[in-house]
C-alpha atoms as a PDB file:
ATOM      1  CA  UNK A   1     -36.178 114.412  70.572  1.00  0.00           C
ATOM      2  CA  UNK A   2     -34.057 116.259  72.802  1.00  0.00           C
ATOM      3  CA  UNK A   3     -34.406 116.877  76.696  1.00  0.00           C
ATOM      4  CA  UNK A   4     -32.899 120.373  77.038  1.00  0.00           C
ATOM      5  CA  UNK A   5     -29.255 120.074  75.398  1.00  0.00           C
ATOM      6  CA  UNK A   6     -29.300 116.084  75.904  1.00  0.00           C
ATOM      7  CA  UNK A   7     -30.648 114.027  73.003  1.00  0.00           C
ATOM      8  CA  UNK A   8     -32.035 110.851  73.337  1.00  0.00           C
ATOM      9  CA  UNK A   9     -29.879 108.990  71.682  1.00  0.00           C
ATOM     10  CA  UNK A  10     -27.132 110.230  74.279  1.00  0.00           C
ATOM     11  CA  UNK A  11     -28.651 107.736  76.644  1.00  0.00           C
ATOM     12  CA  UNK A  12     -27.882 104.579  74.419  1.00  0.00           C
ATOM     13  CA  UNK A  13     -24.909 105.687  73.090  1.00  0.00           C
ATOM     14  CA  UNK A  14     -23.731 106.124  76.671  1.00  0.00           C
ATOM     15  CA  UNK A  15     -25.347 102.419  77.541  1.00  0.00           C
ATOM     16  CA  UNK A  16     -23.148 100.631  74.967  1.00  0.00           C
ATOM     17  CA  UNK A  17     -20.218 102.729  76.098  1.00  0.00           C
ATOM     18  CA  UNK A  18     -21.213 101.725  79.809  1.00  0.00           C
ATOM     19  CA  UNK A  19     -21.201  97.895  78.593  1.00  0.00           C
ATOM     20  CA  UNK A  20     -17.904  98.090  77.270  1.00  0.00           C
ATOM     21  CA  UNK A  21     -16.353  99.723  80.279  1.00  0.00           C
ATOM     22  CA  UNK A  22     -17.944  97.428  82.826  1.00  0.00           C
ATOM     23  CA  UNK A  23     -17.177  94.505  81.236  1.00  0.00           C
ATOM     24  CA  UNK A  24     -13.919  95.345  80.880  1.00  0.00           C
ATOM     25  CA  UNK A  25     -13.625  95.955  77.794  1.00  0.00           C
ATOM     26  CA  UNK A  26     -14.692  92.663  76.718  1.00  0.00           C
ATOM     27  CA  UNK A  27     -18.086  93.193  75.487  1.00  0.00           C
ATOM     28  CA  UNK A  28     -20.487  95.809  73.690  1.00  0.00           C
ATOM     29  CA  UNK A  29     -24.093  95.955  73.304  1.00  0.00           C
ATOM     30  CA  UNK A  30     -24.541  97.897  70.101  1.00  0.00           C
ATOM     31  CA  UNK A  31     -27.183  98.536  67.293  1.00  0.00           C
ATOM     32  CA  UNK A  32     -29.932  99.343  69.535  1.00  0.00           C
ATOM     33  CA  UNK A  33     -33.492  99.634  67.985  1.00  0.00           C
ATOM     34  CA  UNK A  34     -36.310 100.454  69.723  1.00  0.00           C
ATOM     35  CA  UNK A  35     -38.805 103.461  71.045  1.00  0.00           C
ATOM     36  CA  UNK A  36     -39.085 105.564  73.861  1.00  0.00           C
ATOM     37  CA  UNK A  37     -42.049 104.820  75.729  1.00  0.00           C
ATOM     38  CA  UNK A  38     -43.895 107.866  77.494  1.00  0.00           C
ATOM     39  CA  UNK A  39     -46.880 105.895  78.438  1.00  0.00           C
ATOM     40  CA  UNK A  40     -45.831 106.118  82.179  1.00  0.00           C
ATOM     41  CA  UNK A  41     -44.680 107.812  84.910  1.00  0.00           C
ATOM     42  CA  UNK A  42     -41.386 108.079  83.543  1.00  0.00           C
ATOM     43  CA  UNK A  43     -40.251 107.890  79.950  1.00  0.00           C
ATOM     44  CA  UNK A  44     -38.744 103.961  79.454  1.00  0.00           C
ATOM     45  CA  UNK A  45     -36.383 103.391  76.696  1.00  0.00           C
ATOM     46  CA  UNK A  46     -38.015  99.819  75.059  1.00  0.00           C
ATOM     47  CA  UNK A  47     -34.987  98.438  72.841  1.00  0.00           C
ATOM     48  CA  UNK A  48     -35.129  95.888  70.730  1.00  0.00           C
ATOM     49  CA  UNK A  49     -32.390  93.512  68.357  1.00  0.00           C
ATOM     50  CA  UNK A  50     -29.380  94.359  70.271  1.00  0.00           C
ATOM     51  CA  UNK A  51     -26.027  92.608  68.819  1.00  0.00           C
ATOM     52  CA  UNK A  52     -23.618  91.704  71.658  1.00  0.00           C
ATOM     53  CA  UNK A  53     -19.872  92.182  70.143  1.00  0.00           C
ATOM     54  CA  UNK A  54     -17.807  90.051  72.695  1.00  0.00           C
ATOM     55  CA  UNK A  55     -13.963  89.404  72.823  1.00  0.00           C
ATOM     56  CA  UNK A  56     -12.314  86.349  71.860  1.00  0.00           C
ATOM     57  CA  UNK A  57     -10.879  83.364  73.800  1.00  0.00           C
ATOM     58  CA  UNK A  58      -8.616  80.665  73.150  1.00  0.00           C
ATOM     59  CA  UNK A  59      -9.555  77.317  74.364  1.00  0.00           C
ATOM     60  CA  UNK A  60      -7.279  75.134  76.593  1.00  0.00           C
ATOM     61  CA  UNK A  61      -5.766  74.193  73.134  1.00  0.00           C
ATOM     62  CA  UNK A  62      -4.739  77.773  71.944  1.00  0.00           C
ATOM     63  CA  UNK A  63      -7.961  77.654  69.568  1.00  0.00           C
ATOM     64  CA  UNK A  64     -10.194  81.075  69.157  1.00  0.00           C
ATOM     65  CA  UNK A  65     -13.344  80.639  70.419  1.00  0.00           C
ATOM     66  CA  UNK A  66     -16.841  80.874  68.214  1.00  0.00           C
ATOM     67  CA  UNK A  67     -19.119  83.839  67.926  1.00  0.00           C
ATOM     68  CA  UNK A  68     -20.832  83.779  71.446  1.00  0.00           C
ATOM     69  CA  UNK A  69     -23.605  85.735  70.716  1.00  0.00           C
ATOM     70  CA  UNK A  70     -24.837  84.786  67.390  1.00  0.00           C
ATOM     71  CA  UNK A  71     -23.992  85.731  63.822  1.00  0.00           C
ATOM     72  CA  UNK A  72     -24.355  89.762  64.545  1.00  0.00           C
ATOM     73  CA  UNK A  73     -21.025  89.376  67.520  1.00  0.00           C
ATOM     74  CA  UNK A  74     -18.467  91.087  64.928  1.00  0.00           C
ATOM     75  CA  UNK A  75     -15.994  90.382  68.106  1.00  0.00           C
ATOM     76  CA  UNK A  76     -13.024  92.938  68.265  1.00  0.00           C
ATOM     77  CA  UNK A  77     -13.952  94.145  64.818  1.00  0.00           C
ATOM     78  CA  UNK A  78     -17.466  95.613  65.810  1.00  0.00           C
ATOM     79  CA  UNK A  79     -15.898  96.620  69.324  1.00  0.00           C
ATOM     80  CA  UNK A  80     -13.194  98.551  67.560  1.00  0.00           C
ATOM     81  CA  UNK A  81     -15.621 100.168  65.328  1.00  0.00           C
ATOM     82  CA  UNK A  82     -18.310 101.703  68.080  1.00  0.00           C
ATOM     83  CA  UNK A  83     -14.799 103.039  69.953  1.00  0.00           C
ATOM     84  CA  UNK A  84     -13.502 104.594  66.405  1.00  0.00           C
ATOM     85  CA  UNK A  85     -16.865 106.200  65.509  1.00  0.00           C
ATOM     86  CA  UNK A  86     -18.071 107.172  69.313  1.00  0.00           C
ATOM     87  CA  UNK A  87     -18.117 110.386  70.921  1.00  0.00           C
ATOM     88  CA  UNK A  88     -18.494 110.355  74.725  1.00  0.00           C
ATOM     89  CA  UNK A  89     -21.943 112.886  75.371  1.00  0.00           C
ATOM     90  CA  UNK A  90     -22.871 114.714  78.098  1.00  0.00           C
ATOM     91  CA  UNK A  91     -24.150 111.684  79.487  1.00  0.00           C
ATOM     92  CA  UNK A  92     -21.361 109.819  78.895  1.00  0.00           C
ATOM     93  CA  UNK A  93     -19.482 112.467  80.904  1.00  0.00           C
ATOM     94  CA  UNK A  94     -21.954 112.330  83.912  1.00  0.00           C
END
């Protein structure tokens, strides 16, 4: 589905790019599921299964901190992937 020369999929794309750059840099919302609902007034994106990729800490002693969003946070690995493979869109660009 497309609206004119914007795709759908812009708008998540853009939302896990958003994530990352107002978290700075320390977090991604990626692998978004989901359907667009156009039930109402206005279409409404309903996502499902996100997995959170967050940055690493170290503890007061020096240790890295766990997986703080479950077994799908890939940490700087899944971060470093969605940045590799993105593209910013046009509404990325907005």
């Amino acid at each position: 589905l497309a609206i004119g020369d914007v795709k759908l999929t812009d708008f998540v794309q853009t939302f896990s790019h958003w994530v990352y750059e107002i978290s700075g840099h320390n977090m991604l919302v990626c692998d978004l599921q989901g359907i667009l609902d156009m039930e109402g007034r206005r279409p409404v994106f309903r996502l499902t299964d996100p997995a959170i990729c967050s940055k690493r800490k170290r503890d007061g002693h020096g240790r890295i901190s766990k997986k703080r969003y479950g077994k799908t946070d890939l940490g700087m690995k899944g971060i470093r992937n969605f940045c590799r493979k993105h593209v910013c869109n046009d509404v990325c660009k907005a």
